[in-house]
PDB file of N, CA and C in Angstrom:
ATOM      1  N   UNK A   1     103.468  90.014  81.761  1.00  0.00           N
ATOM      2  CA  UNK A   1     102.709  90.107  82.982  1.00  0.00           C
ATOM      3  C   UNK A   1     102.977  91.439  83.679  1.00  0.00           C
ATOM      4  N   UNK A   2     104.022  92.431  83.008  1.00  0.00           N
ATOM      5  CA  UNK A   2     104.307  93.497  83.917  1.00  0.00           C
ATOM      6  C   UNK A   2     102.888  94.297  83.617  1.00  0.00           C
ATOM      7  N   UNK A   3     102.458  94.394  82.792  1.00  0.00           N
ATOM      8  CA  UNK A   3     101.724  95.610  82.647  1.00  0.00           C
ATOM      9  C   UNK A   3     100.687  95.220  83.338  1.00  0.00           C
ATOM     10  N   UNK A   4      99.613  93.565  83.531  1.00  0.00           N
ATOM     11  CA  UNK A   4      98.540  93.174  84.169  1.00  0.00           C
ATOM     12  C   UNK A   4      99.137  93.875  85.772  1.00  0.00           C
ATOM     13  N   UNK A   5     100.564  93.336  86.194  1.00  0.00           N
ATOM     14  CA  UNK A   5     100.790  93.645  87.150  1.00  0.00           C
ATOM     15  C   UNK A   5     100.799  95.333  87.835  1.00  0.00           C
ATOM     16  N   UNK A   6     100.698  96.244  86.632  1.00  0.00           N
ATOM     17  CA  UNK A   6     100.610  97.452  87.431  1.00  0.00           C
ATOM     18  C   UNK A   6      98.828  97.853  86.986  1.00  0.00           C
ATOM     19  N   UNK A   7      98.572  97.351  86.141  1.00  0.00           N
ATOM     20  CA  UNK A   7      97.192  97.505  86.289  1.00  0.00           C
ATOM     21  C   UNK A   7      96.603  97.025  87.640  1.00  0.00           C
ATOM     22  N   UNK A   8      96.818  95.901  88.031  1.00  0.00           N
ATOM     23  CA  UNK A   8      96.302  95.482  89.459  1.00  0.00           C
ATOM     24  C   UNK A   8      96.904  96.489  90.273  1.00  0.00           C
ATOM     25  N   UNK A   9      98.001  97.361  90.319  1.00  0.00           N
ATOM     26  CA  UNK A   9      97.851  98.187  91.799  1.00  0.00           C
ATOM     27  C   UNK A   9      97.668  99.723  91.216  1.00  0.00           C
ATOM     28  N   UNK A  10      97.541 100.411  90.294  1.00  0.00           N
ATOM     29  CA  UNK A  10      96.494 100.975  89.580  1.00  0.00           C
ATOM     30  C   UNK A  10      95.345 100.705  89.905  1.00  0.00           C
ATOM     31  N   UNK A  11      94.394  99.630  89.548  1.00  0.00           N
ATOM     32  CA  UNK A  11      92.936  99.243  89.704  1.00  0.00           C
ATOM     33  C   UNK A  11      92.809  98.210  90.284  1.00  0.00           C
ATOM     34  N   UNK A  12      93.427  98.134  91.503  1.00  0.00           N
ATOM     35  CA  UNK A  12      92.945  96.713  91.965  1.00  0.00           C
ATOM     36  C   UNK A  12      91.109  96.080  92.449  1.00  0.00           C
ATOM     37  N   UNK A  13      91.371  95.259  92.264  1.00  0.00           N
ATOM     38  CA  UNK A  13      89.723  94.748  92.385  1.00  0.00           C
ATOM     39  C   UNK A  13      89.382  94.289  94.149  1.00  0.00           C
ATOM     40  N   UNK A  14      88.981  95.150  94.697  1.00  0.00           N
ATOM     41  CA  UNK A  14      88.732  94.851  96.322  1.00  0.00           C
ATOM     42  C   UNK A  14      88.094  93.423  96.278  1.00  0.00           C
ATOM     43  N   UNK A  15      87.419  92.623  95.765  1.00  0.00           N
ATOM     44  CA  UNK A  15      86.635  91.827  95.870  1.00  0.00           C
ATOM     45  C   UNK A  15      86.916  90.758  94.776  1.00  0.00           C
ATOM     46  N   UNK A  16      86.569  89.352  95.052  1.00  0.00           N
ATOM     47  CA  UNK A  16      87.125  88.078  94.238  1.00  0.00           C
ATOM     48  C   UNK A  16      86.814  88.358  92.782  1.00  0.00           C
ATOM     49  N   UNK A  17      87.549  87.677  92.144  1.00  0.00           N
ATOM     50  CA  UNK A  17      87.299  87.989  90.804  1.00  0.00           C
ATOM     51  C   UNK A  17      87.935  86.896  90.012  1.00  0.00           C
ATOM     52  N   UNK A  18      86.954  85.486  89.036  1.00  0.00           N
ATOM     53  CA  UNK A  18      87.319  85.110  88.321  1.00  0.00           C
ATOM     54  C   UNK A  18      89.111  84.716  88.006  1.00  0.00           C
ATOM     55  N   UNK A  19      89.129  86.110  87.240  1.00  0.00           N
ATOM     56  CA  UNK A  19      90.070  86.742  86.210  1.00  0.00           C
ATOM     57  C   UNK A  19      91.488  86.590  87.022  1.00  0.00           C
ATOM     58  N   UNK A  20      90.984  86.693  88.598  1.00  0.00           N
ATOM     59  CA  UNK A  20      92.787  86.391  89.426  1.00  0.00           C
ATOM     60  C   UNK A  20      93.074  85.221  89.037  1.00  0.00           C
ATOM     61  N   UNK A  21      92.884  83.921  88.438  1.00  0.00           N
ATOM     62  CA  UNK A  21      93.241  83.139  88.310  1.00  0.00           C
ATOM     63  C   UNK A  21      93.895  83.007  87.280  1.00  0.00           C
ATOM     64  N   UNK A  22      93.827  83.717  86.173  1.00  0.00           N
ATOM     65  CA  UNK A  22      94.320  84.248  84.871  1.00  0.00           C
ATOM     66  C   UNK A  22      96.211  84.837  85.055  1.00  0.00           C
ATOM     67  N   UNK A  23      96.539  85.092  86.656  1.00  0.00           N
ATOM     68  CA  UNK A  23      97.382  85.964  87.181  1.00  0.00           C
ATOM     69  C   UNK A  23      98.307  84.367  88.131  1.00  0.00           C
ATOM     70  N   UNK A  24      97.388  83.563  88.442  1.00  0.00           N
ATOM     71  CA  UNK A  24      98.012  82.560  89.466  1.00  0.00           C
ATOM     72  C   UNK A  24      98.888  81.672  88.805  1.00  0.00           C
ATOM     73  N   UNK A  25      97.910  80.893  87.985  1.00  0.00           N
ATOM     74  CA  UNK A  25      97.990  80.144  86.997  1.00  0.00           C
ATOM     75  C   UNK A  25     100.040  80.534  85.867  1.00  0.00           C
ATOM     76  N   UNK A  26      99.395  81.720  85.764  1.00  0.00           N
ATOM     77  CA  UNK A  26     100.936  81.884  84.712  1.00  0.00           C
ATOM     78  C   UNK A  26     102.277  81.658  85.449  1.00  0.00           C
ATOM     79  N   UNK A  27     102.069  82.487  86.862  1.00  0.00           N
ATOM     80  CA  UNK A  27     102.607  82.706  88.090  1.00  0.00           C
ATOM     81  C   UNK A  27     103.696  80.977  87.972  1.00  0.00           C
ATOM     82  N   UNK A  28     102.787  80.430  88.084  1.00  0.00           N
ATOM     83  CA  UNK A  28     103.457  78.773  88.494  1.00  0.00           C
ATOM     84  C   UNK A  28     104.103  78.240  87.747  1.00  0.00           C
ATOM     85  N   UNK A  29     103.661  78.668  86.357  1.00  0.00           N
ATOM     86  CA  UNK A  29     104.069  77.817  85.179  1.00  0.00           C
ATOM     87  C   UNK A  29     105.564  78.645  84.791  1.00  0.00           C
ATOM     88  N   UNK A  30     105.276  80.006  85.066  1.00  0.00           N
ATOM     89  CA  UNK A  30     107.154  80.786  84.780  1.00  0.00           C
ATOM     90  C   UNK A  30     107.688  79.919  85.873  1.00  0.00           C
ATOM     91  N   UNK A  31     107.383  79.882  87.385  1.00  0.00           N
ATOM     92  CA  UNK A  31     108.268  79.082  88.544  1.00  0.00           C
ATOM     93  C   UNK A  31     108.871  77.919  87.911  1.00  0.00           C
ATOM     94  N   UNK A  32     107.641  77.111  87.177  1.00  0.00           N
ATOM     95  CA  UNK A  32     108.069  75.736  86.923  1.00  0.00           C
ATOM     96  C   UNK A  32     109.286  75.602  85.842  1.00  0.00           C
ATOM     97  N   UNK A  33     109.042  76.613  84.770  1.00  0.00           N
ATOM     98  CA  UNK A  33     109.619  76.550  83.586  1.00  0.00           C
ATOM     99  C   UNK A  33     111.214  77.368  84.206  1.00  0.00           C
ATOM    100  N   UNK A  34     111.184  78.005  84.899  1.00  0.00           N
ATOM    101  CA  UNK A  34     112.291  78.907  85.207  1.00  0.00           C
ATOM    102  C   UNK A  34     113.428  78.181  85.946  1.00  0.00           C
ATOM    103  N   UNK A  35     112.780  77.130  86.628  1.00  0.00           N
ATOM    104  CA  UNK A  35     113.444  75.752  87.535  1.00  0.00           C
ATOM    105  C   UNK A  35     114.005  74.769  86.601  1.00  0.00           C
ATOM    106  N   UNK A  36     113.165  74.334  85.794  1.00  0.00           N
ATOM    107  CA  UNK A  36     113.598  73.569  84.851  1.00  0.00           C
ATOM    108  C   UNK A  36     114.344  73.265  83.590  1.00  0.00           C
ATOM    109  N   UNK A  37     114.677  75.020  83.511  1.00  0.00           N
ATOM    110  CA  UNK A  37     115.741  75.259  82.159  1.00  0.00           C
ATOM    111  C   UNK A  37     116.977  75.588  83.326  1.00  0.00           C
ATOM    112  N   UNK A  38     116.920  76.214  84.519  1.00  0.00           N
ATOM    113  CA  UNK A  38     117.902  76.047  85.377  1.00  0.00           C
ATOM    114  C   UNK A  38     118.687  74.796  85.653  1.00  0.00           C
ATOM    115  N   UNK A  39     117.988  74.101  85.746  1.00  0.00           N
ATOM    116  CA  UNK A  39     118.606  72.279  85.573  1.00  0.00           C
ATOM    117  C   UNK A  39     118.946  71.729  84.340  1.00  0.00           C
ATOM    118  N   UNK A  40     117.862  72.251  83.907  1.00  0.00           N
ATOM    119  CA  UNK A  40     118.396  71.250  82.188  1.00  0.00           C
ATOM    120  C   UNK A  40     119.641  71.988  81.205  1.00  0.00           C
ATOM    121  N   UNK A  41     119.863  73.242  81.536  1.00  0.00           N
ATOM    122  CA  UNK A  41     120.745  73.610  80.539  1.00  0.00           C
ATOM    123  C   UNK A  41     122.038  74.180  81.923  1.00  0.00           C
ATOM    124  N   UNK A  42     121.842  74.035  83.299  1.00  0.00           N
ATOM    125  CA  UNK A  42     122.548  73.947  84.413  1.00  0.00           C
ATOM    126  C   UNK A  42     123.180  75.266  84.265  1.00  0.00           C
ATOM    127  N   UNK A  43     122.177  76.061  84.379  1.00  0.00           N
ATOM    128  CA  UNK A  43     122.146  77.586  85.205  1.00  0.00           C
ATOM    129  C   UNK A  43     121.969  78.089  86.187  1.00  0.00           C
ATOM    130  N   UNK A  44     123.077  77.870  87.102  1.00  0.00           N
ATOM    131  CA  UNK A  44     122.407  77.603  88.495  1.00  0.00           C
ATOM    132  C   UNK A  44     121.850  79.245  89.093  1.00  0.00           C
ATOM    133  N   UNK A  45     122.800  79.998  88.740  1.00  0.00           N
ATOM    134  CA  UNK A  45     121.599  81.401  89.346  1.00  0.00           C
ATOM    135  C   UNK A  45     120.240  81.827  88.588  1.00  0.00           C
ATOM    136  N   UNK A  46     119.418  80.656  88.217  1.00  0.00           N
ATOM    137  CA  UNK A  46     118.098  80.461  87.276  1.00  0.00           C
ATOM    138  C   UNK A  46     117.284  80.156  89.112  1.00  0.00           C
ATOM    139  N   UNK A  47     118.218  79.255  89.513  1.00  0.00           N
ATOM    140  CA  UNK A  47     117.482  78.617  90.319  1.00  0.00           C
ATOM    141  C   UNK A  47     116.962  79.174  91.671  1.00  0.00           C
ATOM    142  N   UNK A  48     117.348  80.801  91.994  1.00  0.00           N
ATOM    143  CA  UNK A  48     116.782  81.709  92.945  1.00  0.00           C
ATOM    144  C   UNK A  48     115.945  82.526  92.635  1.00  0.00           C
ATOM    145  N   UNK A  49     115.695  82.645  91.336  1.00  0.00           N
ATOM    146  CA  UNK A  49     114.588  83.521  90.829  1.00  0.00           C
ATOM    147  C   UNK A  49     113.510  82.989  90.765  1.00  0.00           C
ATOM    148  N   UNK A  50     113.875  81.506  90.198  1.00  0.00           N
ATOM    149  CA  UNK A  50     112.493  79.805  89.806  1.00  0.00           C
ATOM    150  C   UNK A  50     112.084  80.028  91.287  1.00  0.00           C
ATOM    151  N   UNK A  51     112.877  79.997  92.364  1.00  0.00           N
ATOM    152  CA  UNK A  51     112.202  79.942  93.994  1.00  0.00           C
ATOM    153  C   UNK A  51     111.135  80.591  94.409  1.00  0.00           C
ATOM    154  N   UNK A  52     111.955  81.762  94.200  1.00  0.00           N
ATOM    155  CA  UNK A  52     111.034  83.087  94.529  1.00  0.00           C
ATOM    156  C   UNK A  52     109.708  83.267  94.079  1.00  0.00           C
ATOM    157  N   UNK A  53     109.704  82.840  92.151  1.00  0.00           N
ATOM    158  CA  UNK A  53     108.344  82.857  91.562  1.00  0.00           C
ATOM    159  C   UNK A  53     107.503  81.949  91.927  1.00  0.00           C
ATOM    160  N   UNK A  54     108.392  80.478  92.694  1.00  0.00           N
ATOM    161  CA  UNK A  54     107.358  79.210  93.249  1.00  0.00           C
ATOM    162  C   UNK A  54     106.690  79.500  94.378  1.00  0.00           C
ATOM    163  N   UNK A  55     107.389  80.382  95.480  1.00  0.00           N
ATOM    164  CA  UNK A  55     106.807  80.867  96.812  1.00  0.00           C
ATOM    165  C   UNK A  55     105.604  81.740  96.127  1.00  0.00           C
ATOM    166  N   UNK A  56     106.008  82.913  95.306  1.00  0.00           N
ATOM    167  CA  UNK A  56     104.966  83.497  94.884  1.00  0.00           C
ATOM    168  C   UNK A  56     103.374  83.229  94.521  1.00  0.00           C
ATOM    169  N   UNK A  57     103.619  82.010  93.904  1.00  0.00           N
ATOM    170  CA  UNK A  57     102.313  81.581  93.060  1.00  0.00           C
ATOM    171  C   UNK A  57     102.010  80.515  94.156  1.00  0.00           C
ATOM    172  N   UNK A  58     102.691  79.556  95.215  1.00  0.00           N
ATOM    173  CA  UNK A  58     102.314  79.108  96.300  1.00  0.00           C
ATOM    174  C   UNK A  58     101.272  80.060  97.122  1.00  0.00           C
ATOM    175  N   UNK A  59     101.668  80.942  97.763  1.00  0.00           N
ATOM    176  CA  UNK A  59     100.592  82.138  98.544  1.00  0.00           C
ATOM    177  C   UNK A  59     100.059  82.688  97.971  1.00  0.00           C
ATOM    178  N   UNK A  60     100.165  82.753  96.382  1.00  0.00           N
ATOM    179  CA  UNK A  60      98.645  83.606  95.786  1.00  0.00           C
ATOM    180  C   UNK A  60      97.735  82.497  95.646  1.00  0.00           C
ATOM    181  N   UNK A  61      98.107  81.286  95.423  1.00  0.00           N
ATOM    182  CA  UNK A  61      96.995  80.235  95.081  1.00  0.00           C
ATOM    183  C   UNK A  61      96.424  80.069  96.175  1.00  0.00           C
ATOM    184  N   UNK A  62      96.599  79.664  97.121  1.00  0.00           N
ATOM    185  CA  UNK A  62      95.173  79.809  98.355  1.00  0.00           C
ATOM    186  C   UNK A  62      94.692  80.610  98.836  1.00  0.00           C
ATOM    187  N   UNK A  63      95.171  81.913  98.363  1.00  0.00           N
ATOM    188  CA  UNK A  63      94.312  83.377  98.465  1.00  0.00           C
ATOM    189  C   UNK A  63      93.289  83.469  97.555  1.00  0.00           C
ATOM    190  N   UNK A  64      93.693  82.890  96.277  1.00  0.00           N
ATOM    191  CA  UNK A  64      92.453  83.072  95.180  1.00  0.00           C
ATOM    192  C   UNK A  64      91.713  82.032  95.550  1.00  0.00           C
ATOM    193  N   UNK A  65      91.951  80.490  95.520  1.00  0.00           N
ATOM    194  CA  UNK A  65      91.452  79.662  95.616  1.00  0.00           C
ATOM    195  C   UNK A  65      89.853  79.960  96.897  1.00  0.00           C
ATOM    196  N   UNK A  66      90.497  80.506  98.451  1.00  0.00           N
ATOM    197  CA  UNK A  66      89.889  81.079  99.217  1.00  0.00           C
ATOM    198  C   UNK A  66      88.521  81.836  98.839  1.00  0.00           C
ATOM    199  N   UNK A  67      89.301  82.893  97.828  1.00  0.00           N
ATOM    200  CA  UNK A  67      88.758  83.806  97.002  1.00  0.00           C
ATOM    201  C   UNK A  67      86.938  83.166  96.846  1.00  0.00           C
ATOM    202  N   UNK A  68      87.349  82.565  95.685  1.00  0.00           N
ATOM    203  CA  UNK A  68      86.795  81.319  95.006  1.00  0.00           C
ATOM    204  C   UNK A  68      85.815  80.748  96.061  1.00  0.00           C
ATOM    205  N   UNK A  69      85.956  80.026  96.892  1.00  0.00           N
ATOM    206  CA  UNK A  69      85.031  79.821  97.915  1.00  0.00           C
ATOM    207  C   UNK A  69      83.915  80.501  98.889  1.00  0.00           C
ATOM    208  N   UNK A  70      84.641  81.387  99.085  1.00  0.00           N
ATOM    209  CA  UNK A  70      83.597  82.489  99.686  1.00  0.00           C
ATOM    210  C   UNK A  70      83.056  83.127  98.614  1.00  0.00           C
ATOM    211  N   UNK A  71      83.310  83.552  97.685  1.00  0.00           N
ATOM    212  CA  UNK A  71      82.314  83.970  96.655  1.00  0.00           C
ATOM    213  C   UNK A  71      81.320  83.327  96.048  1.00  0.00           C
ATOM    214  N   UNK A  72      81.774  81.368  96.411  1.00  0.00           N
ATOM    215  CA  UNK A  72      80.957  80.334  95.780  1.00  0.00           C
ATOM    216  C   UNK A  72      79.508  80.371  96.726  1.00  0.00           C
ATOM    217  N   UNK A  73      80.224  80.122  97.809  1.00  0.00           N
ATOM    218  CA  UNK A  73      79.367  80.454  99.292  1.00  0.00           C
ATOM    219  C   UNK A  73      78.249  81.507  99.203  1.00  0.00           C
ATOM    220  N   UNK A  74      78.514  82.811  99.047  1.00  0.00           N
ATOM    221  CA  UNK A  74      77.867  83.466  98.668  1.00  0.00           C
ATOM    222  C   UNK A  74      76.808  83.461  97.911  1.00  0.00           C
ATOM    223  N   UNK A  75      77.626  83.191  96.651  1.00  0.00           N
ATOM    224  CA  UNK A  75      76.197  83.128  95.833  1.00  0.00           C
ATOM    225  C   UNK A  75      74.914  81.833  96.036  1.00  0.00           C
ATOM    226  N   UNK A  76      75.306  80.684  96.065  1.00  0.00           N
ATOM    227  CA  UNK A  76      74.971  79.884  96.708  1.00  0.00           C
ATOM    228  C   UNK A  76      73.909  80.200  97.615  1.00  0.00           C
ATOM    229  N   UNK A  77      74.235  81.616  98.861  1.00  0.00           N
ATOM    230  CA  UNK A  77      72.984  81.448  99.776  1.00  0.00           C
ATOM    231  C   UNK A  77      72.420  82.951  99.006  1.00  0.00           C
ATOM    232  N   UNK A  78      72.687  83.831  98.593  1.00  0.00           N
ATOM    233  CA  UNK A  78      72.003  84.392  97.599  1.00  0.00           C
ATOM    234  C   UNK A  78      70.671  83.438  96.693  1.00  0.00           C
ATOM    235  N   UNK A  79      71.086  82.606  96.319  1.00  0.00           N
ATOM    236  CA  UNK A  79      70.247  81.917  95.685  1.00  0.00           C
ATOM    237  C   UNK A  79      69.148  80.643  96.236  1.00  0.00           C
ATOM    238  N   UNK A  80      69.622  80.386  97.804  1.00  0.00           N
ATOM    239  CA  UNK A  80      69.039  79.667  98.794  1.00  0.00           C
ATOM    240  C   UNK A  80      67.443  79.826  98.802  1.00  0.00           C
ATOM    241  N   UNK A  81      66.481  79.336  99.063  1.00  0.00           N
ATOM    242  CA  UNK A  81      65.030  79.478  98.936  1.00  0.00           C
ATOM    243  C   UNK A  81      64.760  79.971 100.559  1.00  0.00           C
ATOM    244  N   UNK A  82      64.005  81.132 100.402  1.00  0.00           N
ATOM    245  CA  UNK A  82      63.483  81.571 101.463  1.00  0.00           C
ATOM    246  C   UNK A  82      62.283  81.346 101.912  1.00  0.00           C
TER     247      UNK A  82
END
């Protein structure tokens, strides 16, 4: 994910895009997985990094999600009958 990650501030996309979800999505699943080998194999300094990546993908998901809506919105009255 490092390299998507400097591509996004390289080229970031001003406007919603699909493809952020491609970025959220992984986001949660390292949090989840990073928490859970912290417990299961009882690594406990696993378990401030698992945090950090859970806050992370917490506040990007209702930014995209957001995203997602107003762009739905959009098109939607784009396509409204005049």
């Amino acid at each position: 994910m490092g390299a998507a990650s400097a591509a996004e501030v390289l080229w970031p996309r001003t406007r919603y895009d699909v493809r952020r979800w491609a970025k959220v999505f992984p986001m949660g699943m390292t949090a989840v997985a990073t928490l859970s080998v912290a417990a299961a194999v009882d690594v406990p300094w696993l378990k401030g990094p698992g945090e950090v990546l859970l806050w992370v993908a917490v506040a990007a998901w209702p930014a995209v999600a957001a995203g997602a809506v107003a762009d739905g919105r959009a098109l939607l009255r784009s396509r409204a009958p005049r």
